[in-house]
C-alpha atoms as a PDB file:
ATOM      1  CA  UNK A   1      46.660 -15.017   5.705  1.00  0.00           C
ATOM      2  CA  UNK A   2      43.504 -14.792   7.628  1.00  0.00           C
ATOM      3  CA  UNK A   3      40.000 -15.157   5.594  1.00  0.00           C
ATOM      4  CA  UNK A   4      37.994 -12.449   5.069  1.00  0.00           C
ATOM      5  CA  UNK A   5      34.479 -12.974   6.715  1.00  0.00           C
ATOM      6  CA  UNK A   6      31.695 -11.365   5.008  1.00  0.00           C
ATOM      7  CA  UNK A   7      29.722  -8.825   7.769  1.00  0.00           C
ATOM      8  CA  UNK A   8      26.009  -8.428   7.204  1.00  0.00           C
ATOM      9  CA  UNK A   9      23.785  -6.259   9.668  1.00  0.00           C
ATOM     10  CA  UNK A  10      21.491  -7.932  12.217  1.00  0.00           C
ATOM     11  CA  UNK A  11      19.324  -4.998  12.085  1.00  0.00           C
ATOM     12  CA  UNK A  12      18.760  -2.319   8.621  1.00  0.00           C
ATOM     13  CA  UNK A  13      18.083   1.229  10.377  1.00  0.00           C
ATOM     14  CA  UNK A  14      15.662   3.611   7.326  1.00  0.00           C
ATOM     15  CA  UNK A  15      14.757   6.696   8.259  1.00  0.00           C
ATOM     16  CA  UNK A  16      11.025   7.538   6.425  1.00  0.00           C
ATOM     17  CA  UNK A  17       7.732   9.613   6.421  1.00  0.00           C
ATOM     18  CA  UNK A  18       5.664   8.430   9.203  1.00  0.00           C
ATOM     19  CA  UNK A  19       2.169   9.503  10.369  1.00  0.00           C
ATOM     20  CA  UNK A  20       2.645  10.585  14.374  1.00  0.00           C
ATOM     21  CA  UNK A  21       0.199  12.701  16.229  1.00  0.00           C
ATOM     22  CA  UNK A  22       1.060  16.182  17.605  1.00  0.00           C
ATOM     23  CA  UNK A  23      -0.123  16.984  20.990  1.00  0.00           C
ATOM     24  CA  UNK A  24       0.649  21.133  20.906  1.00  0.00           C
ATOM     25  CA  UNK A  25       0.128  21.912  24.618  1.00  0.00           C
ATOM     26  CA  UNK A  26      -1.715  25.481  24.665  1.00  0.00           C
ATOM     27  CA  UNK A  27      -2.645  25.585  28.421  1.00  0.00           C
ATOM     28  CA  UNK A  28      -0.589  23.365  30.884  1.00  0.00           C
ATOM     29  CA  UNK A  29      -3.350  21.866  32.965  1.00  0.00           C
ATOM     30  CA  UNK A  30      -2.160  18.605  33.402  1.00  0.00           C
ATOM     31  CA  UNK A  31      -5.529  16.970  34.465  1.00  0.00           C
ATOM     32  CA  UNK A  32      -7.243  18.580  30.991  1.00  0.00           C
ATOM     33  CA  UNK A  33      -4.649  17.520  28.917  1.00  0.00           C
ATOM     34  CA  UNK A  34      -5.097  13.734  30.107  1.00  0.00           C
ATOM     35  CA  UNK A  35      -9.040  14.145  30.166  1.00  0.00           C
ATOM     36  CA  UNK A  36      -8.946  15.048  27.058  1.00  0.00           C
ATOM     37  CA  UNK A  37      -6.793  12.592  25.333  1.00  0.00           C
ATOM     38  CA  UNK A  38      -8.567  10.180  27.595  1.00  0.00           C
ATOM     39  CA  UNK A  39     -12.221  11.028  25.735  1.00  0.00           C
ATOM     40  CA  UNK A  40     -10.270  10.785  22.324  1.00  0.00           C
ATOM     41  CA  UNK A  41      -8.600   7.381  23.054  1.00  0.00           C
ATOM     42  CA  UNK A  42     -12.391   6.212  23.928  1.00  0.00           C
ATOM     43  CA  UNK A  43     -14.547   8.141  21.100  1.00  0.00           C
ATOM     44  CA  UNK A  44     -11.732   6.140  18.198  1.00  0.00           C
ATOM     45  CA  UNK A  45      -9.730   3.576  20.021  1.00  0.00           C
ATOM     46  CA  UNK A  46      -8.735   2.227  16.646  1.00  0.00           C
ATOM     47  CA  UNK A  47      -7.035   5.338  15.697  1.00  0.00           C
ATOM     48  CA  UNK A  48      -5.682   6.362  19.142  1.00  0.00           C
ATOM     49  CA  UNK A  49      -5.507   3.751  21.708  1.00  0.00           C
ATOM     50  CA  UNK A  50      -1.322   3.212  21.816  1.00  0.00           C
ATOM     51  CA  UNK A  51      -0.399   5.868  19.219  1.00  0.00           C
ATOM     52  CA  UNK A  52       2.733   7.484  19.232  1.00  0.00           C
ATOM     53  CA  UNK A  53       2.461  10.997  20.634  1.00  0.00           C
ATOM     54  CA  UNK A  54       5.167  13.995  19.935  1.00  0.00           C
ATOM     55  CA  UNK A  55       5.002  16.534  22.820  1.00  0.00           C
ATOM     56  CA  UNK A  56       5.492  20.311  22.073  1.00  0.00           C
ATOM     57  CA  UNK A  57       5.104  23.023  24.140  1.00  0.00           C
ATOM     58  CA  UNK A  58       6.284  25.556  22.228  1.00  0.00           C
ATOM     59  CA  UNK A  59       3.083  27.546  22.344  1.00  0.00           C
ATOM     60  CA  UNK A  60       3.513  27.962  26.200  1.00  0.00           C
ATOM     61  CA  UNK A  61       5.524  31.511  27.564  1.00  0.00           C
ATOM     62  CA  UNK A  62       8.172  28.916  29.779  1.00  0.00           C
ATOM     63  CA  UNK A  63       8.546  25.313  29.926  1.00  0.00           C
ATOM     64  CA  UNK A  64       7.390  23.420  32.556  1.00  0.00           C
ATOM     65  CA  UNK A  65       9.491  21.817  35.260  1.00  0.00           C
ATOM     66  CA  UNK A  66      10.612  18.224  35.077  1.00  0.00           C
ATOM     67  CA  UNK A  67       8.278  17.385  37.718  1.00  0.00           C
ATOM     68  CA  UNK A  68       5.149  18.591  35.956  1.00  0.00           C
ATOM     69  CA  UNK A  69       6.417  17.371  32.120  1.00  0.00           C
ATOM     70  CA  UNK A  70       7.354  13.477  33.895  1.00  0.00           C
ATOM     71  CA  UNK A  71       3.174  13.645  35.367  1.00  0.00           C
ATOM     72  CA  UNK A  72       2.096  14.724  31.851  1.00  0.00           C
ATOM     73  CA  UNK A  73       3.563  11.607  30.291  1.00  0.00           C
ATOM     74  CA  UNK A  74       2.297   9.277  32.813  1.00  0.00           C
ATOM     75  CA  UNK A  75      -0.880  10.727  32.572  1.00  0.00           C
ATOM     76  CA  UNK A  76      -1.338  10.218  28.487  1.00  0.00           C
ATOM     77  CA  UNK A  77       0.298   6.830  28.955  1.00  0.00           C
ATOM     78  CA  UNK A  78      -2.689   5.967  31.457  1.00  0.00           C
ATOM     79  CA  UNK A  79      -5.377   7.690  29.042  1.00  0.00           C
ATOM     80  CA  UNK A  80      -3.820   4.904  26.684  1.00  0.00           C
ATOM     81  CA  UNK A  81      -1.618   7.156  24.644  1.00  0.00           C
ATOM     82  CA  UNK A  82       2.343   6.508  24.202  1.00  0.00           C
ATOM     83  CA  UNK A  83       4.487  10.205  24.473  1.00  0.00           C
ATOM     84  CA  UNK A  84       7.721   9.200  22.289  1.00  0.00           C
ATOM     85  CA  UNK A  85       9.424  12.698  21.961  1.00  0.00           C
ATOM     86  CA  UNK A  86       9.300  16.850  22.236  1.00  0.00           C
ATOM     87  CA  UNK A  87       8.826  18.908  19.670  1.00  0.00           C
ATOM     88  CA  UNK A  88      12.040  20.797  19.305  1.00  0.00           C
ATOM     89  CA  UNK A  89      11.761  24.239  20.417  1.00  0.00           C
ATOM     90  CA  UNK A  90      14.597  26.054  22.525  1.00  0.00           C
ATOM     91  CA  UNK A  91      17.819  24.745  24.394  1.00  0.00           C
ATOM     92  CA  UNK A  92      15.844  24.523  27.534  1.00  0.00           C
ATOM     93  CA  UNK A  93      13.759  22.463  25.320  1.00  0.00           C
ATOM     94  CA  UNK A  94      16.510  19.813  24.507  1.00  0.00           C
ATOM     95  CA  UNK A  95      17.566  20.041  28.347  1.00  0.00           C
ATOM     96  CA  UNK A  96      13.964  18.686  29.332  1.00  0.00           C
ATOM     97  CA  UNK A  97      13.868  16.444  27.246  1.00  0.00           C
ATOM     98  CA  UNK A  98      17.178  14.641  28.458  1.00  0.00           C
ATOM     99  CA  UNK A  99      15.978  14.929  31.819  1.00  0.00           C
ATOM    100  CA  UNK A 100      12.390  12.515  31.030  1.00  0.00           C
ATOM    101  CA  UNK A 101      14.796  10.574  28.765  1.00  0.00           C
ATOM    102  CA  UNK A 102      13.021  11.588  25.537  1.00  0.00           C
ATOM    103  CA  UNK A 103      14.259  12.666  22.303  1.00  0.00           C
ATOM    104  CA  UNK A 104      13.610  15.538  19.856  1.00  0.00           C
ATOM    105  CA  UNK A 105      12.027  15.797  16.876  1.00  0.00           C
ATOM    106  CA  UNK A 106      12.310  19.243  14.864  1.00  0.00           C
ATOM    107  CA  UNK A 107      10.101  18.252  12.142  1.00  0.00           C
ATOM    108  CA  UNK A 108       7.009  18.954  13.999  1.00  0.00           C
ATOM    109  CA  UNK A 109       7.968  22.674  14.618  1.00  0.00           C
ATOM    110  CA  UNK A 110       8.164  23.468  11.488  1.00  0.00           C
ATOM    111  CA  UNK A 111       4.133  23.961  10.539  1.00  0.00           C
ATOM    112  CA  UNK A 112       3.817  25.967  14.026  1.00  0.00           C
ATOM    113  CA  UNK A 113       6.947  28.268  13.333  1.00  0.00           C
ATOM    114  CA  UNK A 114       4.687  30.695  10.672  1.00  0.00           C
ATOM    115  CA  UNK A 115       1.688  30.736  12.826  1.00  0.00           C
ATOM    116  CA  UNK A 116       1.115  34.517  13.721  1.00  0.00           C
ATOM    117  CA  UNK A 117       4.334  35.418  12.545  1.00  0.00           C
ATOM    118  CA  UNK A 118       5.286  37.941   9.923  1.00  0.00           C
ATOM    119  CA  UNK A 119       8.729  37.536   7.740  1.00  0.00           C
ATOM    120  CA  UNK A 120      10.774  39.940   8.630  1.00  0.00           C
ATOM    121  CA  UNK A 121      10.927  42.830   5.695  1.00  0.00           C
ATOM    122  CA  UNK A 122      14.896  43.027   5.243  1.00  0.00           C
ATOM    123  CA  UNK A 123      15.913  46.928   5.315  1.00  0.00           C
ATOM    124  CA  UNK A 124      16.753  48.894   1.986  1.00  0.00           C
ATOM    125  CA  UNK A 125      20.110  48.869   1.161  1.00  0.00           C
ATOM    126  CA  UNK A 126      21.722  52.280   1.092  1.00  0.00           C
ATOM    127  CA  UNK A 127      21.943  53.214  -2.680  1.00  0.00           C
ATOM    128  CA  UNK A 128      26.281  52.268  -4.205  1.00  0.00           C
ATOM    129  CA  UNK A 129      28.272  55.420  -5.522  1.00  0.00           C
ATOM    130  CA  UNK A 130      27.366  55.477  -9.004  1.00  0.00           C
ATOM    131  CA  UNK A 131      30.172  53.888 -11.115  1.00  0.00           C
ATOM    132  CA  UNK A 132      31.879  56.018 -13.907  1.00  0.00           C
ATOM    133  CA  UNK A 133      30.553  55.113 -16.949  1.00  0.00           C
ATOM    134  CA  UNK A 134      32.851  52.411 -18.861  1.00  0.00           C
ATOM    135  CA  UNK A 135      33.556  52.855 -22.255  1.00  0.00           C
ATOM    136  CA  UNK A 136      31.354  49.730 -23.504  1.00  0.00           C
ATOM    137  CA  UNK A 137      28.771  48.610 -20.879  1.00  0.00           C
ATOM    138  CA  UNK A 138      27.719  44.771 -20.638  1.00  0.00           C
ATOM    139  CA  UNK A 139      24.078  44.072 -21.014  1.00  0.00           C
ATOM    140  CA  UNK A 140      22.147  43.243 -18.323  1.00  0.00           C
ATOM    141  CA  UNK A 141      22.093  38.933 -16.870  1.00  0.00           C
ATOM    142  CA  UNK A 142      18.673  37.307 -17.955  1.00  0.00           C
ATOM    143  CA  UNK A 143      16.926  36.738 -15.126  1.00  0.00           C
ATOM    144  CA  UNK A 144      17.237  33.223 -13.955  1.00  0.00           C
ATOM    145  CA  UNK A 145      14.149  30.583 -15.611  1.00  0.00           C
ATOM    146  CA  UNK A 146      11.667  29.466 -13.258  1.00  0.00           C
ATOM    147  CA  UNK A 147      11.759  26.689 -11.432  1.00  0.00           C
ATOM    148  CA  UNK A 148       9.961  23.947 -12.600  1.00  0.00           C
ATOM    149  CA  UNK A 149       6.854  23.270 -11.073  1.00  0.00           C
ATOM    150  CA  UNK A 150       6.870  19.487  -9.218  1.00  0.00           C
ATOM    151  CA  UNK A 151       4.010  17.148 -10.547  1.00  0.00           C
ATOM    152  CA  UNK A 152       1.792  15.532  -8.666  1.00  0.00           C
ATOM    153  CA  UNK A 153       2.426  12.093  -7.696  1.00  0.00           C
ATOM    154  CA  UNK A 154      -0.108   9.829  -9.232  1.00  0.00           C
ATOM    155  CA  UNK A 155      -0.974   6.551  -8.430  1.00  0.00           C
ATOM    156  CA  UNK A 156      -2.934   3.831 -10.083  1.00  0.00           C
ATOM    157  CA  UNK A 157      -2.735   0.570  -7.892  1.00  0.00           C
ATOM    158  CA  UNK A 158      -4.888   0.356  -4.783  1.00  0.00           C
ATOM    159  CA  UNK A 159      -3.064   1.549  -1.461  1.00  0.00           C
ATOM    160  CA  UNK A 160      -4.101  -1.172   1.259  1.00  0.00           C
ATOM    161  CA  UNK A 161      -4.257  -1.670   4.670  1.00  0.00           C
ATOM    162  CA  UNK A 162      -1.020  -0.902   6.254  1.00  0.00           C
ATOM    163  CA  UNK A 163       0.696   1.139   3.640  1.00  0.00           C
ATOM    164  CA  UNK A 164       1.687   4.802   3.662  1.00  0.00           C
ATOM    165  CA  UNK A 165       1.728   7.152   0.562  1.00  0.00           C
ATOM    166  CA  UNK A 166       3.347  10.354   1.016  1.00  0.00           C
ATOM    167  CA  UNK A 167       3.515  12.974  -1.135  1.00  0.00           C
ATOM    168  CA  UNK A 168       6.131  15.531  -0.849  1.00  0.00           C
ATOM    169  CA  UNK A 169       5.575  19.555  -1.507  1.00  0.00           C
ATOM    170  CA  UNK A 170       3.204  18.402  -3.942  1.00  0.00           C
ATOM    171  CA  UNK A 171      -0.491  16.578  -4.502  1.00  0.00           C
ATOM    172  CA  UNK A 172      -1.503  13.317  -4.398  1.00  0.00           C
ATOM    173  CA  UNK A 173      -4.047  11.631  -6.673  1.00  0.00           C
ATOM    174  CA  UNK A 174      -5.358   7.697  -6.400  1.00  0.00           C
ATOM    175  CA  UNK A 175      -6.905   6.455  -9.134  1.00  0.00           C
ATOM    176  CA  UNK A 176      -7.922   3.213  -7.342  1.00  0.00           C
ATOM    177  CA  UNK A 177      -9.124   2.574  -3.725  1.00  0.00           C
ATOM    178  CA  UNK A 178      -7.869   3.661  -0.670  1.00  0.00           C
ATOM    179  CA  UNK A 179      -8.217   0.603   1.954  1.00  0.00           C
ATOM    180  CA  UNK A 180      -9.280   0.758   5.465  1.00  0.00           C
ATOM    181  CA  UNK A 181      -6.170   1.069   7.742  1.00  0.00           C
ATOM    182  CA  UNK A 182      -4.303   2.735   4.378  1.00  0.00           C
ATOM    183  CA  UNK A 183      -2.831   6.029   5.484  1.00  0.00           C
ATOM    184  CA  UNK A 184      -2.559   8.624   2.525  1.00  0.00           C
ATOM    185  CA  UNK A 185      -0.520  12.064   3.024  1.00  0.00           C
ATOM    186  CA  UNK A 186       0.229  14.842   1.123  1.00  0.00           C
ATOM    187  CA  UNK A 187       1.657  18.565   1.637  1.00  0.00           C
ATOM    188  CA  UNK A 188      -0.970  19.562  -1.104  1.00  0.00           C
ATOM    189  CA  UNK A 189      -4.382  18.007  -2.014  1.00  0.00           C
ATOM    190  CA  UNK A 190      -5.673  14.792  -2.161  1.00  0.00           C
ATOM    191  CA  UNK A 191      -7.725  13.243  -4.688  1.00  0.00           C
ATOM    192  CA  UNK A 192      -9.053   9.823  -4.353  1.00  0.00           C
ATOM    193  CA  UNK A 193     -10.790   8.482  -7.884  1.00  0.00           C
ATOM    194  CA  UNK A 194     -12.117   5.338  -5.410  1.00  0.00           C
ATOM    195  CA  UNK A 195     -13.504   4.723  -2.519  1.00  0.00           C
ATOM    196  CA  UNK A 196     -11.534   6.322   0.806  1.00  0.00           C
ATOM    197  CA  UNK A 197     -11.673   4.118   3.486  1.00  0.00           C
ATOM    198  CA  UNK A 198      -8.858   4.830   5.423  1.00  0.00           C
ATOM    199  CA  UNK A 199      -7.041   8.309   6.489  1.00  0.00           C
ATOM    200  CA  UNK A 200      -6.241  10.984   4.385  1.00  0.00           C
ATOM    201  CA  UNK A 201      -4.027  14.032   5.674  1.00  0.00           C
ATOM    202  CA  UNK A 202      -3.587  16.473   3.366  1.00  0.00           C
ATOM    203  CA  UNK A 203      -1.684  20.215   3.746  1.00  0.00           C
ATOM    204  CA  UNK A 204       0.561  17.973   5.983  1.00  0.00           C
ATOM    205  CA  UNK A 205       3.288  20.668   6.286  1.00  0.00           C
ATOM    206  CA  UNK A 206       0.521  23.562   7.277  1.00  0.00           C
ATOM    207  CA  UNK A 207      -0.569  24.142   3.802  1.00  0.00           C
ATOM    208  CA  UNK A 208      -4.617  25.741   4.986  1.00  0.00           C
ATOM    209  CA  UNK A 209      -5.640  25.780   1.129  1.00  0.00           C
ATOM    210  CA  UNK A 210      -5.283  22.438   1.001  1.00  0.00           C
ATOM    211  CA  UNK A 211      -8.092  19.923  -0.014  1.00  0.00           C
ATOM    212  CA  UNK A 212      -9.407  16.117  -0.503  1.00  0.00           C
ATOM    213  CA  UNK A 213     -11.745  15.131  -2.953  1.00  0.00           C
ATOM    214  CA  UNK A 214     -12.915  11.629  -3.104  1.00  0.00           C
ATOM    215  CA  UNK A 215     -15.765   9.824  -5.082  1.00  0.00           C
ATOM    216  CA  UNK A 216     -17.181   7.682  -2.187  1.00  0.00           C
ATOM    217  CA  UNK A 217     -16.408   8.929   1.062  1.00  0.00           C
ATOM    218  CA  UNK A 218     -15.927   6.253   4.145  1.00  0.00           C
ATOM    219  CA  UNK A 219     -12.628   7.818   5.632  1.00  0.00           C
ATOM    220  CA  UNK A 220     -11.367   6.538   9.036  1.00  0.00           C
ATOM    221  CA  UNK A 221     -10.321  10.103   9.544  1.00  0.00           C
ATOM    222  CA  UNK A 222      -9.633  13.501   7.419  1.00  0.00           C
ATOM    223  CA  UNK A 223      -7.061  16.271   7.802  1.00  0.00           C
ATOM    224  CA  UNK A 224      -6.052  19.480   6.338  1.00  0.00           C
ATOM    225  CA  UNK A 225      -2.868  21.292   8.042  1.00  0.00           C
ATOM    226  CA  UNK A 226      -3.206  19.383  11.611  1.00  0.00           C
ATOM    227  CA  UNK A 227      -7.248  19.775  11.818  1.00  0.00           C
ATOM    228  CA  UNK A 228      -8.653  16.595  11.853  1.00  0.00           C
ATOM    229  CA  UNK A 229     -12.205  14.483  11.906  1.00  0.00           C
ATOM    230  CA  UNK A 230     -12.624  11.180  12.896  1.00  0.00           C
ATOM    231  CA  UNK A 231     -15.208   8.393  11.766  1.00  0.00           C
ATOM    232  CA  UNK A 232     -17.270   8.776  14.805  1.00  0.00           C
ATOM    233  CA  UNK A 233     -17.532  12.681  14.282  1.00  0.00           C
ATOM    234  CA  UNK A 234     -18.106  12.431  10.289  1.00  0.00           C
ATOM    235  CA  UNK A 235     -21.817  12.932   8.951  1.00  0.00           C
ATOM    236  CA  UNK A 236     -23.422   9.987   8.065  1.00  0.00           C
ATOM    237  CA  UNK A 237     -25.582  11.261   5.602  1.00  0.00           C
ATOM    238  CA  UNK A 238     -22.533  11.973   3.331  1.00  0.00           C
ATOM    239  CA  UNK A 239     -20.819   8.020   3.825  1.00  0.00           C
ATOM    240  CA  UNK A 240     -20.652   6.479   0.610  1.00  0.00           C
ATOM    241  CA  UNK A 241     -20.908   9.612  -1.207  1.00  0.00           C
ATOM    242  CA  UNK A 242     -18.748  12.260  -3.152  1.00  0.00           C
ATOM    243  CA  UNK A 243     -17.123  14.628  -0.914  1.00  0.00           C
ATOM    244  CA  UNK A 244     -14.809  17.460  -0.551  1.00  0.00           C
ATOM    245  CA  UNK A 245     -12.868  18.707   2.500  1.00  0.00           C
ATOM    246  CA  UNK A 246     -11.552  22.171   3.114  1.00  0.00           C
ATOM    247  CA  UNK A 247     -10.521  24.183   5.983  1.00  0.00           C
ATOM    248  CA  UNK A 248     -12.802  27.144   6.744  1.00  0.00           C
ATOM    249  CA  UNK A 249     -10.764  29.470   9.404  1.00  0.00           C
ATOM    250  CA  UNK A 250     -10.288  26.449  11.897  1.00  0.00           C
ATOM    251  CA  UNK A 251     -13.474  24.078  10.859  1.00  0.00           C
ATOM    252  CA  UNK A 252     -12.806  21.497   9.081  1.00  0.00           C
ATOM    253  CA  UNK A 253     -15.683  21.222   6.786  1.00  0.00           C
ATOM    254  CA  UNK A 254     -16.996  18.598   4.563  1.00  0.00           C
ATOM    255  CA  UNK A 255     -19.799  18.990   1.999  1.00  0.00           C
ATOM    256  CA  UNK A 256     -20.822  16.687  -0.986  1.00  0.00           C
ATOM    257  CA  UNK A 257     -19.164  17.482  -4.218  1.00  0.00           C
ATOM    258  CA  UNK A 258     -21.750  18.261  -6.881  1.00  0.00           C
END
């Protein structure tokens, strides 16, 4: 009888919450598009110089030709910018995206899909033929009990440079430090007890009413649903201080907290 040789993997494949920028395409001018990623790549080249870019032209009336999608790429990898994927939209969609060799990634459709759109009202169904009355009639179901409402997920330890807190349909609070090169995420607020030093995204799934408060403000960047600030753009006068960020229409804004 042959021995049975014990198998273990050469490589463990996860799949987790990662922080990857969006580049929605609203007007397909290929020399804009790399300008501007270009200026961004030099105004924070900490932030953007090699990040991973998702593509998605879903806000466009028709896709662009293989052609002018293949001189898009190699014009964002020149401003210094890697393109890793498309944002899943249509089949046409998926068909581009074989052709440059990329794939999709639904996820980041997802916070675009309710922009401007209403949910459709279903219609009024017509009204049953009354039943005959039965002799003993059975009371009515309760109505189901509420869902309970997901806490927030708290943490106490210091997040450091490198890791990644996400919290999911819910807020985050830190009662410790948030590190330079830390990335902190949530699909509801943020509150940071410490000082922020690195990012903080928060309304990461489109949530507008979203906010971050922190005690002593040096963030690398801020974000609520997608609109973002970097350190370079961030008032000085308010470094060091306490701060709170909300989204005003489509300004970010950032005032001290009283």
């Amino acid at each position: 009888m042959s021995a049975v040789v014990g198998y273990e993997q050469a490589g463990e494949l996860k799949f987790g919450q990662v922080g990857i920028a969006n580049l929605r395409v609203r007007t397909l001018d290929v020399g804009r598009l790399v300008e501007e990623m270009r200026e961004r790549v030099e105004r924070a080249p900490k932030l953007f110089a090699r990040a991973a870019v998702i593509v998605d032209f879903g806000a466009l009336s028709r896709l662009p030709d293989a052609a002018t999608a293949r001189a898009l790429l190699d014009g964002l990898r020149e401003a210094g910018v890697l393109p890793v994927a498309l944002a899943y939209g249509t089949r046409e969609t998926e068909e581009l995206a074989a052709a440059l060799g990329l794939p999709l990634l639904a996820k980041f459709r997802a916070q675009y899909e309710r922009d401007g759109v209403e949910a459709a009202v279903p219609a009024e169904p017509a009204p049953a033929a009354k039943p005959r009355k039965a002799a003993a009639e059975a009371p009515p179901a309760p109505p189901p009990a509420p869902p309970a409402a997901e806490p927030g997920l708290l943490l106490t330890a210091p997040v450091r440079s490198g890791q990644q807190v996400y919290a999911d349909h819910r807020d985050l609070t830190v009662l410790a430090t948030v590190g330079a090169g830390a990335e902190v995420m949530a699909d509801g607020s943020i509150h940071v007890y410490g000082a922020l030093r690195g990012r903080a995204l928060a309304g990461a799934q489109g949530n507008t009413r979203a906010r971050i408060f922190c005690r002593e403000f040096h963030a690398e960047l801020v974000a609520i649903a997608g609109h973002y600030r970097v350190l370079e753009d961030l008032p000085k006068d308010l470094r060091g201080k306490p701060v709170q960020v909300w989204l005003d229409g489509d300004a970010l804004r950032i005032e001290p907290l009283d």
